[in-house]
C-alpha atoms as a PDB file:
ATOM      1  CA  UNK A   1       0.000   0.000   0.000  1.00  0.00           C
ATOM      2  CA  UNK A   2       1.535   3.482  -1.161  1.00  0.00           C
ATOM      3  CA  UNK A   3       1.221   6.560   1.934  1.00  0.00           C
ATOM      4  CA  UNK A   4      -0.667   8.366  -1.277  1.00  0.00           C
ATOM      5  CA  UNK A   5      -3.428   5.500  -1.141  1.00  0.00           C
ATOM      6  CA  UNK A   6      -4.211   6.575   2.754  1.00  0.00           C
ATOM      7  CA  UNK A   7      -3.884  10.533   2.338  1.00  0.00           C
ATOM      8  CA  UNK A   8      -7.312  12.733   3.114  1.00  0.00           C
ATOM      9  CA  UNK A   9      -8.643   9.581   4.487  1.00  0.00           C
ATOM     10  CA  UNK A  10      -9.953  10.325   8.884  1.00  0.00           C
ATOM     11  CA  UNK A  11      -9.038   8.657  11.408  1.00  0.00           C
ATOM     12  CA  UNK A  12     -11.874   6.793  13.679  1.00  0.00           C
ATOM     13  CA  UNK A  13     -11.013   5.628  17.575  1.00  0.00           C
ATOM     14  CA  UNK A  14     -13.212   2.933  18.090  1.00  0.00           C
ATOM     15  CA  UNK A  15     -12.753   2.562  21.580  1.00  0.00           C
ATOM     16  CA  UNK A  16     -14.415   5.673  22.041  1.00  0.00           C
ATOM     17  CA  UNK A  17     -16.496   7.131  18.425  1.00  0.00           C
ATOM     18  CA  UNK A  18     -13.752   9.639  18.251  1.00  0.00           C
ATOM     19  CA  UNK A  19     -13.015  11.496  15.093  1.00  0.00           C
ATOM     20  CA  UNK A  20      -9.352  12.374  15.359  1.00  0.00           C
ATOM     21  CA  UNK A  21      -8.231  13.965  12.108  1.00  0.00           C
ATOM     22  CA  UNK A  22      -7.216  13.055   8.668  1.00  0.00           C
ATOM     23  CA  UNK A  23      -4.038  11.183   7.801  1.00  0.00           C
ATOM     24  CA  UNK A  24      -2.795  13.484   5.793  1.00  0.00           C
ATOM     25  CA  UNK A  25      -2.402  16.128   9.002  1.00  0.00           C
ATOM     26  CA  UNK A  26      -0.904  13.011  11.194  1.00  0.00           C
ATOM     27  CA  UNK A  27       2.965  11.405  10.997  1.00  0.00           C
ATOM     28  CA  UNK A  28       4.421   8.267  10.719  1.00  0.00           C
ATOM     29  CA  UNK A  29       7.387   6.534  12.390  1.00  0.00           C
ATOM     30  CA  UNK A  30       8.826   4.522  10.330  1.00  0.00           C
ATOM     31  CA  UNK A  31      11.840   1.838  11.711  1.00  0.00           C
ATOM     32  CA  UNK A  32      14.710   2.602   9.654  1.00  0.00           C
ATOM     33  CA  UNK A  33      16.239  -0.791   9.464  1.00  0.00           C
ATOM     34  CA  UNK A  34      13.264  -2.598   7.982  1.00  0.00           C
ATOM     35  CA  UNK A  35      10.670   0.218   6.571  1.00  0.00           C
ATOM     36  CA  UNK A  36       7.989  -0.992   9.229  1.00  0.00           C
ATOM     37  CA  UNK A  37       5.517   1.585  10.110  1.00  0.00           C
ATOM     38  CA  UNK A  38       5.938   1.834  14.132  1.00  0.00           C
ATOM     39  CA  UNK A  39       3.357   3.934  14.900  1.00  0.00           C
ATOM     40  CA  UNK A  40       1.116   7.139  13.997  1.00  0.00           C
ATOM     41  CA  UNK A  41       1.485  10.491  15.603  1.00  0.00           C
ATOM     42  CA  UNK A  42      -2.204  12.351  15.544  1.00  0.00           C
ATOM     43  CA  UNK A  43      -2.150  16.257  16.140  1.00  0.00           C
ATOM     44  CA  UNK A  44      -4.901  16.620  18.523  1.00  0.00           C
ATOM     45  CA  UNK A  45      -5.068  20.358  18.802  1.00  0.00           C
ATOM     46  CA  UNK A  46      -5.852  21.194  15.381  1.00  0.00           C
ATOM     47  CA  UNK A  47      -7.479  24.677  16.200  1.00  0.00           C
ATOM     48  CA  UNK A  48      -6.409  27.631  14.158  1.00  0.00           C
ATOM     49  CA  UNK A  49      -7.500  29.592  17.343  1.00  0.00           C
ATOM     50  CA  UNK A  50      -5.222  27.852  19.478  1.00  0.00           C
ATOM     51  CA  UNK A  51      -2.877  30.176  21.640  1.00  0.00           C
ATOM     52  CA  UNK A  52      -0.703  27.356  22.689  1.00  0.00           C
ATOM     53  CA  UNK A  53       2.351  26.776  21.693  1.00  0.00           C
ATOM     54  CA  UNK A  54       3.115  23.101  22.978  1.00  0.00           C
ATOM     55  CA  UNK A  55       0.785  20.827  20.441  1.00  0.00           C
ATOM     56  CA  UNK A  56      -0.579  17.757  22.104  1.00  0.00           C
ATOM     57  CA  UNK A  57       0.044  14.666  20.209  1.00  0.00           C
ATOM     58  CA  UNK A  58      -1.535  11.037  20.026  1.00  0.00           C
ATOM     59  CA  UNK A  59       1.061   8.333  19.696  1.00  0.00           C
ATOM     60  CA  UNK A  60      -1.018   5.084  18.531  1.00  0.00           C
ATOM     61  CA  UNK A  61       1.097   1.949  17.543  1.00  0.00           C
ATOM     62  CA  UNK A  62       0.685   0.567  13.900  1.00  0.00           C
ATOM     63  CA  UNK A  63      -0.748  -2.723  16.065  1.00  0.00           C
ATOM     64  CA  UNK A  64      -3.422  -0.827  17.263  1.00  0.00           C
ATOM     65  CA  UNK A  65      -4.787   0.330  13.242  1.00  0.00           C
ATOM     66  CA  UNK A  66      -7.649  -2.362  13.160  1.00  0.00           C
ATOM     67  CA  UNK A  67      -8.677  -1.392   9.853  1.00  0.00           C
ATOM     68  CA  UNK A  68      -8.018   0.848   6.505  1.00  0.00           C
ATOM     69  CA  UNK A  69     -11.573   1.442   4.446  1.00  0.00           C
ATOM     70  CA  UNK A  70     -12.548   3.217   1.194  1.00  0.00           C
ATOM     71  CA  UNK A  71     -13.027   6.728   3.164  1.00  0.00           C
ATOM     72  CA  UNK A  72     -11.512   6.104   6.873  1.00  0.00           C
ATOM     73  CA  UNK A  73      -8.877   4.434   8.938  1.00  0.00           C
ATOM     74  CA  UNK A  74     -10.563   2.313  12.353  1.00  0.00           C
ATOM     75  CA  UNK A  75      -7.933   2.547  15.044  1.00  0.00           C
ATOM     76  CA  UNK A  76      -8.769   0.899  18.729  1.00  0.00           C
ATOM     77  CA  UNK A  77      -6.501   2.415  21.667  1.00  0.00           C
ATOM     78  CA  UNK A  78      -7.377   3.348  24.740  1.00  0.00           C
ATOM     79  CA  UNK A  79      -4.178   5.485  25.418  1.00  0.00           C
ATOM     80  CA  UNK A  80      -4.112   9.412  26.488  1.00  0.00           C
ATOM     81  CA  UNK A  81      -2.385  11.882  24.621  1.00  0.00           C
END
């Protein structure tokens, strides 16, 4: 699967309903030995009105992506930012 194929698709939690942004506003870490996708780093204050300076981010291991659909990616963690 090419990262183009997942761009502009959101990202569900289904632990809790949670819409947490689109995948083209998240990261990736990636291991650099093997090319493995480690994890995905969501942006969770994605306010334009936002006065802080310190962004919050969601750290949810590749493990936890449950599924990748047409128009969304289903993650289940139960994790805090």
């Amino acid at each position: 699967m090419k990262l183009s194929s997942i761009a502009g698709k959101e990202i569900v939690n289904l632990a809790t309903g949670e819409r947490l942004g689109i995948i083209a506003e998240s990261d990736l870490i990636i291991d650099e030995s093997n090319g493995k996708i480690l994890s995905l780093i969501i942006p969770r204050d994605r306010s334009i009105f936002s006065l802080k300076r310190d962004k919050k981010f969601m750290e949810v291991p590749w493990k936890n992506i449950k599924k990748i659909g047409n128009d969304m990616i289903i993650i289940d963690y139960e994790g805090s930012i």
